[in-house]
C-alpha atoms as a PDB file:
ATOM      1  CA  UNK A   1       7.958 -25.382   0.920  1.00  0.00           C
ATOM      2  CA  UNK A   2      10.433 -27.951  -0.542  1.00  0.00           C
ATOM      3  CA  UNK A   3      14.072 -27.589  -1.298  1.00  0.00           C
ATOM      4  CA  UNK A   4      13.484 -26.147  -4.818  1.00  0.00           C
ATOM      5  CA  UNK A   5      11.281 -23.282  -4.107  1.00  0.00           C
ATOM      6  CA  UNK A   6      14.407 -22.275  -1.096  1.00  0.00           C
ATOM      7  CA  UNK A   7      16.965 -22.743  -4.173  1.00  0.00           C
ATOM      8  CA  UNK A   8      14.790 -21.143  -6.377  1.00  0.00           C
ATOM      9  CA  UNK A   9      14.607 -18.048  -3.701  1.00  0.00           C
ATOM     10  CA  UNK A  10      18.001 -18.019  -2.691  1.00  0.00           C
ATOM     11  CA  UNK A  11      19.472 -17.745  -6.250  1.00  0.00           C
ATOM     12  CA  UNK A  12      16.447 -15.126  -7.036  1.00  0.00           C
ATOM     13  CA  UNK A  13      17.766 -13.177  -3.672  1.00  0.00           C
ATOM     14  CA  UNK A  14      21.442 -13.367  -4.997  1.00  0.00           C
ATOM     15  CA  UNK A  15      20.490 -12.149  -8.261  1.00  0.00           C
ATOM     16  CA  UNK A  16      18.392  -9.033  -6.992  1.00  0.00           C
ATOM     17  CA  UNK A  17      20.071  -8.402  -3.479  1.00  0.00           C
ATOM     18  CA  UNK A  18      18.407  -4.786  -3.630  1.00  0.00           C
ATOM     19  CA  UNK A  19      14.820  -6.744  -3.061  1.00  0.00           C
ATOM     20  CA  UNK A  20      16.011  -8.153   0.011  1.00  0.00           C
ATOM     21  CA  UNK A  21      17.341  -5.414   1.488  1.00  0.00           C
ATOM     22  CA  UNK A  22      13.849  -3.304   0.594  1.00  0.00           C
ATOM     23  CA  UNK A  23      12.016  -6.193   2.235  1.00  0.00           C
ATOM     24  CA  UNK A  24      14.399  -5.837   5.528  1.00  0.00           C
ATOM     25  CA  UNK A  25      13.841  -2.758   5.646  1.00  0.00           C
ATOM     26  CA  UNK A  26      10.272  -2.620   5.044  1.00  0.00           C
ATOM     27  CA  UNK A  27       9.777  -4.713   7.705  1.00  0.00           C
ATOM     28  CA  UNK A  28      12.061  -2.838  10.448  1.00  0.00           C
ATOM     29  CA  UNK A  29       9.804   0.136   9.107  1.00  0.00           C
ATOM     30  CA  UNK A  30       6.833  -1.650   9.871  1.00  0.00           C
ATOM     31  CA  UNK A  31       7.813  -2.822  13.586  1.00  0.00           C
ATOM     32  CA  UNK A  32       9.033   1.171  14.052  1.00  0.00           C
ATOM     33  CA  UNK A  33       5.684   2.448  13.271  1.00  0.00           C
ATOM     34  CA  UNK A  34       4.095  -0.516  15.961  1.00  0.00           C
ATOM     35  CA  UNK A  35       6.644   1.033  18.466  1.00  0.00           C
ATOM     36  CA  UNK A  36       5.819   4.051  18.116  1.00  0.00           C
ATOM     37  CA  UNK A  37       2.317   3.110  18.258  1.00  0.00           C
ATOM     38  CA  UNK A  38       2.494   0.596  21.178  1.00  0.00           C
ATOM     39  CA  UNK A  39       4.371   3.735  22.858  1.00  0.00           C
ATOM     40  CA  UNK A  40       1.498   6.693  22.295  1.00  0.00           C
ATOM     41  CA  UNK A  41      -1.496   5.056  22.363  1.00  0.00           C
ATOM     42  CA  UNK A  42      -0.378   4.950  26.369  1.00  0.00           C
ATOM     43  CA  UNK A  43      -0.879   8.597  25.865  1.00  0.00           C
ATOM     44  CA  UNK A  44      -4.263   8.324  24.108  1.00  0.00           C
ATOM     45  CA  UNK A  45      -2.262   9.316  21.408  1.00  0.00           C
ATOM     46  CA  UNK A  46      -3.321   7.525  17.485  1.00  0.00           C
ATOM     47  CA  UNK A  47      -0.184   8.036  15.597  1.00  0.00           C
ATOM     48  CA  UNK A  48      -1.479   6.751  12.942  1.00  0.00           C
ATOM     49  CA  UNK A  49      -3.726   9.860  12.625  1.00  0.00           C
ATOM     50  CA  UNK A  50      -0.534  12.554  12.509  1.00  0.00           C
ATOM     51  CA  UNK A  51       1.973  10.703  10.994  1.00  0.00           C
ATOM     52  CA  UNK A  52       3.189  11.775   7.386  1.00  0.00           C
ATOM     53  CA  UNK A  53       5.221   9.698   4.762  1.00  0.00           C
ATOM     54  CA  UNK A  54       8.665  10.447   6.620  1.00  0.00           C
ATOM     55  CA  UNK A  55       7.473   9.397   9.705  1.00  0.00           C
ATOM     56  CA  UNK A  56       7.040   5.321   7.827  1.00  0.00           C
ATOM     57  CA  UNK A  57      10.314   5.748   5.582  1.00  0.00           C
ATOM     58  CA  UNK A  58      12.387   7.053   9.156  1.00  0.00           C
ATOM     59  CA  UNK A  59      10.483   4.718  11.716  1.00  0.00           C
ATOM     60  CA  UNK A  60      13.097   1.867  11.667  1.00  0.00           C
ATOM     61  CA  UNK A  61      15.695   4.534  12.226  1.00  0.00           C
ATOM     62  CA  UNK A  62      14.472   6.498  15.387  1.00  0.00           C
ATOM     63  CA  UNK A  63      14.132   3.457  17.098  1.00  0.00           C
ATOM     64  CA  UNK A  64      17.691   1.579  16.348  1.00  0.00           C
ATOM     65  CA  UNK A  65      15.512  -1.529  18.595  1.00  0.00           C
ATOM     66  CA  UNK A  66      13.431  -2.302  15.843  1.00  0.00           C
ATOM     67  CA  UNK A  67      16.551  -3.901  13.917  1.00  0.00           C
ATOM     68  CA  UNK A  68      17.226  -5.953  16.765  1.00  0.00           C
ATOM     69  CA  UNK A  69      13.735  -6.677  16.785  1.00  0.00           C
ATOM     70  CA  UNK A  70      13.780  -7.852  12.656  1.00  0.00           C
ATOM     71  CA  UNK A  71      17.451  -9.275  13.038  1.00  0.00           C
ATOM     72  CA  UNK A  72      16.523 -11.784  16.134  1.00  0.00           C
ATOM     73  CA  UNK A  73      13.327 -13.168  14.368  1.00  0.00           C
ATOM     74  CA  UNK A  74      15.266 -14.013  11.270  1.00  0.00           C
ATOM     75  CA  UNK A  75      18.294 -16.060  13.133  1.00  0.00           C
ATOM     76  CA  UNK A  76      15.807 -17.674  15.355  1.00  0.00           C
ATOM     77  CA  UNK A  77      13.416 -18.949  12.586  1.00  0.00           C
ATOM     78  CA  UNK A  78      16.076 -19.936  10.845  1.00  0.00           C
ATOM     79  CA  UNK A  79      17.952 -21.366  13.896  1.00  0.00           C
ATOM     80  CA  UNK A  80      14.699 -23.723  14.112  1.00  0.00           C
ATOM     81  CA  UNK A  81      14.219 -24.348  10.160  1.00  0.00           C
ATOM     82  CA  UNK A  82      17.957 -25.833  10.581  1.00  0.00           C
ATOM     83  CA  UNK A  83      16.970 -27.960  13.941  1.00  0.00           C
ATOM     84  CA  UNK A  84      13.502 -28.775  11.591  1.00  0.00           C
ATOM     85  CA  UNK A  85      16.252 -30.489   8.555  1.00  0.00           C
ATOM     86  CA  UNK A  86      18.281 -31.797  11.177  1.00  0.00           C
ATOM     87  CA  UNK A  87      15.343 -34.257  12.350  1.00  0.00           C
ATOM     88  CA  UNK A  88      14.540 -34.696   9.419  1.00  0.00           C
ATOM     89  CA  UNK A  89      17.621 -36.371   7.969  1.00  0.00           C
ATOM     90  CA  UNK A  90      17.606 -38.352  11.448  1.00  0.00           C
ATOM     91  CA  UNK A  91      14.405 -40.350  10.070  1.00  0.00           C
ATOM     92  CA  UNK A  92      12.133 -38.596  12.869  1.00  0.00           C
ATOM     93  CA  UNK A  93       9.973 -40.682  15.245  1.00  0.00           C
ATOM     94  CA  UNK A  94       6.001 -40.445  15.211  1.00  0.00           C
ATOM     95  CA  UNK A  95       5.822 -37.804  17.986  1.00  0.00           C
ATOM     96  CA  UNK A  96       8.754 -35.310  16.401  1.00  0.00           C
ATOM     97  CA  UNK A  97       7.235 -36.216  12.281  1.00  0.00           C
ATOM     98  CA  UNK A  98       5.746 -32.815  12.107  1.00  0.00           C
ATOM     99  CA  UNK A  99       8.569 -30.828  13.708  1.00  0.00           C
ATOM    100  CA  UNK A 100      10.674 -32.220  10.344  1.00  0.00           C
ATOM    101  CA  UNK A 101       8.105 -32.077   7.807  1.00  0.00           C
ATOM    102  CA  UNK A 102       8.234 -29.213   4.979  1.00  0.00           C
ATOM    103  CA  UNK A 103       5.081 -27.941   5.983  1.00  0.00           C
ATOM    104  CA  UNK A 104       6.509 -26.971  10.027  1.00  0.00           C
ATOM    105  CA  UNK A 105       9.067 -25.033   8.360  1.00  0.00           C
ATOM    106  CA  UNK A 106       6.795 -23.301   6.176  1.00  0.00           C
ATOM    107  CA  UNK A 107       4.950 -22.350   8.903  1.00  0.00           C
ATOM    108  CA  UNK A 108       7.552 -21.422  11.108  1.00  0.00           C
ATOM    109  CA  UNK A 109       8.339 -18.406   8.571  1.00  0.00           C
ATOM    110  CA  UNK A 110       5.741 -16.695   9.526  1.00  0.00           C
ATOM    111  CA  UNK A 111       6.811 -17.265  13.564  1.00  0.00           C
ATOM    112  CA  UNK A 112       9.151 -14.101  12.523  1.00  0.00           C
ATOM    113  CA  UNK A 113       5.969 -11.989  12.236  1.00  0.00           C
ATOM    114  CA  UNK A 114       4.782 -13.162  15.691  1.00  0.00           C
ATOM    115  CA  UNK A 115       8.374 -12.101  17.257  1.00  0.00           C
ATOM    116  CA  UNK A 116       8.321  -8.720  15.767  1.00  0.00           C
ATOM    117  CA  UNK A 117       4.706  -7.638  16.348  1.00  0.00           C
ATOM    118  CA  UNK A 118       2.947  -8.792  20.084  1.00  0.00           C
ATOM    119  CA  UNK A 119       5.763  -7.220  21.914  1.00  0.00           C
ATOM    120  CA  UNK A 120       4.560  -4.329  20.224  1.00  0.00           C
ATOM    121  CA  UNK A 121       1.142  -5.284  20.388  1.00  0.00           C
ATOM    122  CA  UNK A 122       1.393  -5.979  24.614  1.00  0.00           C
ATOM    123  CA  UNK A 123       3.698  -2.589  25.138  1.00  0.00           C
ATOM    124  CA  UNK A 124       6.279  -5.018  26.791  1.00  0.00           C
ATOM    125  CA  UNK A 125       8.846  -3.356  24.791  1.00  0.00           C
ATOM    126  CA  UNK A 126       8.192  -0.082  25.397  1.00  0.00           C
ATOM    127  CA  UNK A 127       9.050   2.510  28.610  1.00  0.00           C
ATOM    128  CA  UNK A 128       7.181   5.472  29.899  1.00  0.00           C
END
């Protein structure tokens, strides 16, 4: 993504701050509903199967983890995107050129999606 399309978002995301906070916590719901997943299916347990529309509106707030779990992905993909621009003004070698091209960064977005779901997905988050 270049630098207009992040203006572009930012100032649309300062404009509608409501959206945001519906994505964030759409996405906390989302990783509440894999917890609670990750943590039946031990039982043989589908929670998909019993679970109404409270149980996906309340799942990020039964499990208080789940914002830690959203919160962490966002500062460390954007904790890299800044490394990523760093190189990048730094006039990157041949071995580091991807790390500071547009495209890593673009990429790396979706690293957020990787942190919040295969903990969930392995059950290394989750106690019996």
């Amino acid at each position: 993504m270049s630098d207009t399309t992040n203006k572009r978002l930012l100032s649309f995301f300062r404009e509608h701050p409501a959206v945001l906070v519906s994505a964030l916590y759409v996405a906390a719901s989302v990783v509440g509903m894999f917890y609670s997943w990750a943590y039946l299916r031990r039982f043989g347990i589908n929670v998909f199967n019993y679970a109404q529309i409270s149980d996906f509106l309340l799942a990020s707030l039964r499990e208080p983890f789940t914002w830690v779990l959203v919160i962490l992905a966002i500062f460390l993909v954007h904790l890299d995107n800044r490394s990523s621009h760093r190189v990048e003004r730094k006039n990157p070698r041949k071995w580091i050129a991807w790390y500071a091209s547009p495209r890593y960064r673009f990429i790396n977005n979706f690293a957020a999606v990787a942190i919040d779901f295969i903990p969930g997905r392995l059950g290394l988050y989750c106690t019996a």
